[in-house]
Protein backbone atom coordinates (compact mmCIF):
# COMPACT_ATOMS: atom_id res chain seq x y z
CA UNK A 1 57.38 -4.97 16.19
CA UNK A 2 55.13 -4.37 13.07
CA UNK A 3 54.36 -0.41 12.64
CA UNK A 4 50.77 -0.37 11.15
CA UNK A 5 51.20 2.03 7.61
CA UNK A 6 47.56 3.00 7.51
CA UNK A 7 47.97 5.95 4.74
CA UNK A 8 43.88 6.87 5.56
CA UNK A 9 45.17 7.24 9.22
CA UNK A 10 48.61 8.88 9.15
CA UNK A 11 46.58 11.44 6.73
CA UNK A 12 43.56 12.16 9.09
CA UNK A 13 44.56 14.98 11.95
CA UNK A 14 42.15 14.80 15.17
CA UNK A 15 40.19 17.37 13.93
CA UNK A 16 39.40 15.62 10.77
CA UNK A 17 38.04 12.50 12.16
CA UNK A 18 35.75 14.65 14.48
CA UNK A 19 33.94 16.26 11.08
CA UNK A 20 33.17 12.44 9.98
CA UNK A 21 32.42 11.04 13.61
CA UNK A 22 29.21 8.54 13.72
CA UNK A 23 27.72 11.18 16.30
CA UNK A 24 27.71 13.64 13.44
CA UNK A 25 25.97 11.16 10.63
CA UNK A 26 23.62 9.98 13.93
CA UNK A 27 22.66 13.39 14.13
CA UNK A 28 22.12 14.48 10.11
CA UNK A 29 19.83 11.44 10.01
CA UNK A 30 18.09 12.60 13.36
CA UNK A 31 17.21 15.96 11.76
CA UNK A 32 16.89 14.93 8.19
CA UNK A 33 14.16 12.39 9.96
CA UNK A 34 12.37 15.10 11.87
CA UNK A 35 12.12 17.40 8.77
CA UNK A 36 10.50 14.06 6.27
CA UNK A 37 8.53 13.75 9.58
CA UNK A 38 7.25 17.48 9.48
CA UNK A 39 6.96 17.95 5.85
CA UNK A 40 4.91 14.86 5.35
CA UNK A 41 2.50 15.83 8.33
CA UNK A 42 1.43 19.07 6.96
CA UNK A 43 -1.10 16.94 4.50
CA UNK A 44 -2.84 16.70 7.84
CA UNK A 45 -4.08 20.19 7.83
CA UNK A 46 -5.51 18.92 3.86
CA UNK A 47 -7.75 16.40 6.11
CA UNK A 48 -8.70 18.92 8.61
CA UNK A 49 -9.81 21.54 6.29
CA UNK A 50 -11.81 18.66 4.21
CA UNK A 51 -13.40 17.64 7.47
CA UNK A 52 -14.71 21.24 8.16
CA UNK A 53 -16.16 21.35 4.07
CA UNK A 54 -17.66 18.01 4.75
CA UNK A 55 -19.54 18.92 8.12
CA UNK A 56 -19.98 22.91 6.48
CA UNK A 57 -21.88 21.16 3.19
CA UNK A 58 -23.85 18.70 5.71
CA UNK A 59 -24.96 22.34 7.93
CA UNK A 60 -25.95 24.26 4.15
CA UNK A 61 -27.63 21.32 2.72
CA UNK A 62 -29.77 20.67 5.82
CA UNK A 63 -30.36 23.88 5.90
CA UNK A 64 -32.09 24.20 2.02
CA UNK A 65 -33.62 20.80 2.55
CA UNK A 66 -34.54 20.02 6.11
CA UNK A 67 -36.23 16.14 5.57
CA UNK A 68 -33.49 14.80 3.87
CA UNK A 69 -31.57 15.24 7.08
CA UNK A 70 -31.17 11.83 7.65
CA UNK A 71 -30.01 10.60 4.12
CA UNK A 72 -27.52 13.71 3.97
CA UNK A 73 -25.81 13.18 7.50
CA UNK A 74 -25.13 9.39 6.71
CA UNK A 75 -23.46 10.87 3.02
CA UNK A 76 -21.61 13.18 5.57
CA UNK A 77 -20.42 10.51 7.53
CA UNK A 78 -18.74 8.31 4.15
CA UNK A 79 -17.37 11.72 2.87
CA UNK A 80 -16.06 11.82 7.10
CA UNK A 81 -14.76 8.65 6.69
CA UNK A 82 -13.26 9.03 3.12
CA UNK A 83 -11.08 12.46 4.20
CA UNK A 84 -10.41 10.64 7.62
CA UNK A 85 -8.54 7.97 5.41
CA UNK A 86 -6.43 10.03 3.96
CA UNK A 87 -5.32 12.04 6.90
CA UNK A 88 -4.66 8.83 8.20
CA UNK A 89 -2.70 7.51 5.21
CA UNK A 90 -0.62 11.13 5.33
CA UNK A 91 0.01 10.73 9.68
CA UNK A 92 1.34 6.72 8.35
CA UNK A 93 3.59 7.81 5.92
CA UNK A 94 5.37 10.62 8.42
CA UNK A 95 5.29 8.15 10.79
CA UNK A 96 7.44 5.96 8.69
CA UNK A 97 9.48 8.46 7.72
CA UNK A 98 10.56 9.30 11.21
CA UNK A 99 11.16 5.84 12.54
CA UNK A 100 11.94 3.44 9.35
């Protein structure tokens, strides 16, 4: 009978192969994926406050100039679309983040 002389196993106790388990790296990658995840989604709250200047500059201009209403609510709209973009560039990247 052949006696295996691992020297990386004969060293390890019980205890020492718990600290370096795959459950352990499973879970570090787990939370170091929900933290990229959060961190990356607070550029969302970028978007939402350049949503509400968008819409607030579309209420004040309409406001000082009432017959341009049409022509400024369609520039509202692009700058709508424009911030939406990048909100939706930002949610992308956490999402990738999280599950790539």
């Amino acid at each position: 009978m052949k006696r295996s002389t691992n020297l990386l196993s004969a060293t390890r106790s019980p205890i020492a192969k718990r600290a370096y388990s795959s459950e352990m790296a499973n879970a570090l990658v787990q939370v170091s994926q929900n933290i990229g995840m959060g961190s990356a989604a607070i550029g969302l709250a970028g978007a939402g406050v350049g949503i509400g200047l968008v819409f607030a500059a579309l209420i004040n201009a309409t406001a000082r100039n009432p017959s341009l209403r049409g022509q400024l609510f369609s520039y509202a709209i692009l700058g709508f679309a424009f911030v939406e973009a990048i909100g939706l560039f930002d949610l992308m990247v956490a999402m990738m983040a999280k599950f790539l």
